[in-house]
C-alpha atoms as a PDB file:
ATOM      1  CA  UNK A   1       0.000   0.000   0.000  1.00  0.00           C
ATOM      2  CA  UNK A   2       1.129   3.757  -1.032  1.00  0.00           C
ATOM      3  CA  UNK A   3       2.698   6.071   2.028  1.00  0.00           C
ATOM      4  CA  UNK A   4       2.662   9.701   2.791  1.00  0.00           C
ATOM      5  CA  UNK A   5       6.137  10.205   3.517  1.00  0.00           C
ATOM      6  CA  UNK A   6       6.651  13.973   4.107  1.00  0.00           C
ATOM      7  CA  UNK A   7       4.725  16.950   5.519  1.00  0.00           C
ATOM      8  CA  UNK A   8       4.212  18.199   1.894  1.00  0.00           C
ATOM      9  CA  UNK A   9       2.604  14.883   0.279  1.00  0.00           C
ATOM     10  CA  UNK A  10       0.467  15.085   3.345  1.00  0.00           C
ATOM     11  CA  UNK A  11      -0.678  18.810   2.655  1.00  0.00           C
ATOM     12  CA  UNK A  12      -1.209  17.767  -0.945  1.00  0.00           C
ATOM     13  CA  UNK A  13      -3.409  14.492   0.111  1.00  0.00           C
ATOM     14  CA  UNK A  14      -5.324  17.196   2.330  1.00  0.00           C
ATOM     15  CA  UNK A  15      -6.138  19.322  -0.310  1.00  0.00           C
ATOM     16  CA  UNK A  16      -7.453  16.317  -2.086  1.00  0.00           C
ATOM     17  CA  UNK A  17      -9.182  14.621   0.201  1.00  0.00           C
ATOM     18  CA  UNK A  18     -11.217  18.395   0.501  1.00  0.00           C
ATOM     19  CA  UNK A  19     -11.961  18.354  -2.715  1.00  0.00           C
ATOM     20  CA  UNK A  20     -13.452  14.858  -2.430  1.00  0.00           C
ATOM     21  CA  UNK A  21     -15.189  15.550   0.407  1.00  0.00           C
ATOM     22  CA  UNK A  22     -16.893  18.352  -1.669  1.00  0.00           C
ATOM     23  CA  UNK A  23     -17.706  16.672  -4.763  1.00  0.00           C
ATOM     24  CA  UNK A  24     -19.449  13.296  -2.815  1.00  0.00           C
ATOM     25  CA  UNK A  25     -21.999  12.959  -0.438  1.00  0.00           C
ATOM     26  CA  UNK A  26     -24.615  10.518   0.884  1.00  0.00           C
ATOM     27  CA  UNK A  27     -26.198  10.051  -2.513  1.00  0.00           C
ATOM     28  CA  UNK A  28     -22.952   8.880  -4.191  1.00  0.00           C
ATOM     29  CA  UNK A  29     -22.749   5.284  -5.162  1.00  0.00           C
ATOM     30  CA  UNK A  30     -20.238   3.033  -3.052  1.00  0.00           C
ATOM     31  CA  UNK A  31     -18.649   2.232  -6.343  1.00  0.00           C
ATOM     32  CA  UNK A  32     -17.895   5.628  -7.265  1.00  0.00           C
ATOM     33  CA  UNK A  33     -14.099   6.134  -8.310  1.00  0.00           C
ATOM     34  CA  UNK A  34     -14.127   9.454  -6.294  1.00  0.00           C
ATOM     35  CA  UNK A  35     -15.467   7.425  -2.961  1.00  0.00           C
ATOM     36  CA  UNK A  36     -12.446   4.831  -3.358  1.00  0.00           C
ATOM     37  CA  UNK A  37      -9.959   7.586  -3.883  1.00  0.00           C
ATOM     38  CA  UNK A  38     -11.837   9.173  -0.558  1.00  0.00           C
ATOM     39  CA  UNK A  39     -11.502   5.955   1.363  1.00  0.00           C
ATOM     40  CA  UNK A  40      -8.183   5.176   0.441  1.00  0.00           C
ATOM     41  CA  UNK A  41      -6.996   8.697   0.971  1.00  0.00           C
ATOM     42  CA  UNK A  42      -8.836   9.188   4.380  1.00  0.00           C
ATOM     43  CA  UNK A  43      -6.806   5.776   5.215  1.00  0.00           C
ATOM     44  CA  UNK A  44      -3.096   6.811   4.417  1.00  0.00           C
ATOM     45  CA  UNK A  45      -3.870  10.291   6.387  1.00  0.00           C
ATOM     46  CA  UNK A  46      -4.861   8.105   9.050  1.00  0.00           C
ATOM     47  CA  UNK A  47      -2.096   5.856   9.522  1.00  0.00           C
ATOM     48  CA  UNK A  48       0.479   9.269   8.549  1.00  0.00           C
ATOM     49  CA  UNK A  49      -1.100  10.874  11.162  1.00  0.00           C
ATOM     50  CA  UNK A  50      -1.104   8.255  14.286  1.00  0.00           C
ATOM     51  CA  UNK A  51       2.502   7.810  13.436  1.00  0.00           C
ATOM     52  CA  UNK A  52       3.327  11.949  13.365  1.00  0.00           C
ATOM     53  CA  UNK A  53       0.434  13.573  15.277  1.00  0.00           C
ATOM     54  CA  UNK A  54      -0.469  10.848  18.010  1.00  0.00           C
ATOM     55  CA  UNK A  55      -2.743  11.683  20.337  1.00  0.00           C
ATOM     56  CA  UNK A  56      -2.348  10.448  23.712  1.00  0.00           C
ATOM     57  CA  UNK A  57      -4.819   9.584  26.212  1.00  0.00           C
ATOM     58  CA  UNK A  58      -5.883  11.936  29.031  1.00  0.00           C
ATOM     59  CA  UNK A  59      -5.238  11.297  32.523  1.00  0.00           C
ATOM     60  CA  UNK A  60      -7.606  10.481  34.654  1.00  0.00           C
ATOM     61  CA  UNK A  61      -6.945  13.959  36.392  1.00  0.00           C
ATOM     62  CA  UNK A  62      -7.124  15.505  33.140  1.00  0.00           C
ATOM     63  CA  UNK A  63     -10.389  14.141  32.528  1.00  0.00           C
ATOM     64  CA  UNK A  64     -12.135  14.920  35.613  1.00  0.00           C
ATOM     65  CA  UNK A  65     -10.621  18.346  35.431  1.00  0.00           C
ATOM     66  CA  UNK A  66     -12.645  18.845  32.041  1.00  0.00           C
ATOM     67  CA  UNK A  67     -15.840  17.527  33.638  1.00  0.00           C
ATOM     68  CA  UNK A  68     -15.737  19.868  36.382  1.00  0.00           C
ATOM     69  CA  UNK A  69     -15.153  23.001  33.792  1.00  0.00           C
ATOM     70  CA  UNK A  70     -17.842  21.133  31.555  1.00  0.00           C
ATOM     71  CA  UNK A  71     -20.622  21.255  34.245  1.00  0.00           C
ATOM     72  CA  UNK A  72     -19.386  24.123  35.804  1.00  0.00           C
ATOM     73  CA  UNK A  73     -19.324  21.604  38.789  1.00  0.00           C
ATOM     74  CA  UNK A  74     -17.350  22.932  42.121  1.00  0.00           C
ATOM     75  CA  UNK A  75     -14.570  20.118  43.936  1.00  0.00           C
ATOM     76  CA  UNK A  76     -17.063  19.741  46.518  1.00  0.00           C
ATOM     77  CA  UNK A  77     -20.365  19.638  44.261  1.00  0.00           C
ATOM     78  CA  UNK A  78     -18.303  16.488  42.620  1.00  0.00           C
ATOM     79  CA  UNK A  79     -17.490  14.762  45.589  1.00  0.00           C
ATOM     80  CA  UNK A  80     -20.769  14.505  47.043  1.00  0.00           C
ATOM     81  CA  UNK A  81     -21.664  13.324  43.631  1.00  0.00           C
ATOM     82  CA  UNK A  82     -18.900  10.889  43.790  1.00  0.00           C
ATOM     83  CA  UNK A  83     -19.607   9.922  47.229  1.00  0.00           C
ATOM     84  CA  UNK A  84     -16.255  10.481  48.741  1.00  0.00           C
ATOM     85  CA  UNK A  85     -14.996  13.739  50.791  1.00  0.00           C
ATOM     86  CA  UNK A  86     -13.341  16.828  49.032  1.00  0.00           C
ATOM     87  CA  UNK A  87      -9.968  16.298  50.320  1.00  0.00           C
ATOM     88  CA  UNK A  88     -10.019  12.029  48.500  1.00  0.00           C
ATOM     89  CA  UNK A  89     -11.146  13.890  45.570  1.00  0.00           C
ATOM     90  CA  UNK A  90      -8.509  16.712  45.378  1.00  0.00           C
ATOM     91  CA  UNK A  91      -6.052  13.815  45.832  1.00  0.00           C
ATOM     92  CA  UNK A  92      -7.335  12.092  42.736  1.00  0.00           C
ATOM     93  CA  UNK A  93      -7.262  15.484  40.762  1.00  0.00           C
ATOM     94  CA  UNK A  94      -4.186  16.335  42.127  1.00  0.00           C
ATOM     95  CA  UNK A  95      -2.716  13.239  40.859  1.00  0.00           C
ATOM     96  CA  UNK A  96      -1.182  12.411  44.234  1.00  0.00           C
ATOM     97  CA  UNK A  97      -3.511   9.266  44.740  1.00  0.00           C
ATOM     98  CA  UNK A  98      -5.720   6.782  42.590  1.00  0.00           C
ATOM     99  CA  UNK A  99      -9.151   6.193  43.473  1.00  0.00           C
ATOM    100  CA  UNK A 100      -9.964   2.264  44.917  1.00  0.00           C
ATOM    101  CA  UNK A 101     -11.554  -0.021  42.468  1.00  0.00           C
ATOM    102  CA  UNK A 102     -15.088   1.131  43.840  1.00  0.00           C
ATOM    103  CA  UNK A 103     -14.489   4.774  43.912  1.00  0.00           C
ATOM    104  CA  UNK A 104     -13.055   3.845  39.833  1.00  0.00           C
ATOM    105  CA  UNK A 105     -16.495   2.082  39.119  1.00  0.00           C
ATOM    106  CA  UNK A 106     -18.217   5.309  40.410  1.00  0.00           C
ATOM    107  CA  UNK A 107     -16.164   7.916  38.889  1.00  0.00           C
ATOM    108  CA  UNK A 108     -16.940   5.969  35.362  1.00  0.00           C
ATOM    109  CA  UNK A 109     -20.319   5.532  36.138  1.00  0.00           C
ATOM    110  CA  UNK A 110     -21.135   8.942  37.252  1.00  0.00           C
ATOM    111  CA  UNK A 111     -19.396  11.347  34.965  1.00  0.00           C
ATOM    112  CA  UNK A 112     -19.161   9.065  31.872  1.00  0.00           C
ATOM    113  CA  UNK A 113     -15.138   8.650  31.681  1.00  0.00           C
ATOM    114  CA  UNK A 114     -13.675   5.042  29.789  1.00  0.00           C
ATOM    115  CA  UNK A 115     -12.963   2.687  32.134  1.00  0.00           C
ATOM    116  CA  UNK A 116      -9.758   2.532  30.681  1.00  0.00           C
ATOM    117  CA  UNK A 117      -8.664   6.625  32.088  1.00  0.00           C
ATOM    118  CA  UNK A 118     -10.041   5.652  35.073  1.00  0.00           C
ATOM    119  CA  UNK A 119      -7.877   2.411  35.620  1.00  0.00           C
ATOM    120  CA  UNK A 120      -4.864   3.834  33.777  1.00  0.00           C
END
């Protein structure tokens, strides 16, 4: 299978996949030479991209961080929620301590975070 191998093929393959993207839509047949170019296009950008922009997982910190801002939730609003005191919770956010494997199933649970940040 073809590569990207630079920052300018992957510009170019940008600008293509653009003007794909413009020219198809829902109505266009799957064996439509412009959907194939799409697909395969969309698929080298893909695998250029996880090599040269990766992006990482959040913490768990991180995450609950952005749930607070989300809901505009105070520390102590999400403890109660989380049924465990302010100070256990600043400890998690802080980073300086992981939460037990209940307080994990609850923080999932509750504000809707991959089990996989939680037990990271």
């Amino acid at each position: 299978m073809a590569q990207i191998k630079d920052e300018k093929q992957y510009r170019a393959v940008m600008a293509r996949i653009d003007e794909l993207f413009f020219e198809t839509d829902e109505n266009t047949s799957s064996g439509d030479p412009r959907l194939q170019e799409l697909d395969l296009l969309s698929a080298l950008v893909e695998e250029y991209e996880q090599e040269h922009y990766p992006i990482e997982t959040p913490s768990l910190s991180e995450t609950m961080k952005a749930r607070l801002s989300e809901n505009q939730w105070s520390q102590k609003e999400m403890a109660s929620m989380l049924g465990m005191t302010a100070a256990r919770l600043n400890a998690i956010l802080s980073g300086k301590a992981n939460p037990t494997f209940e307080q994990a199933r609850t923080i999932s649970s509750r504000l809707h975070i991959d089990p996989a940040i939680v037990l990271a």
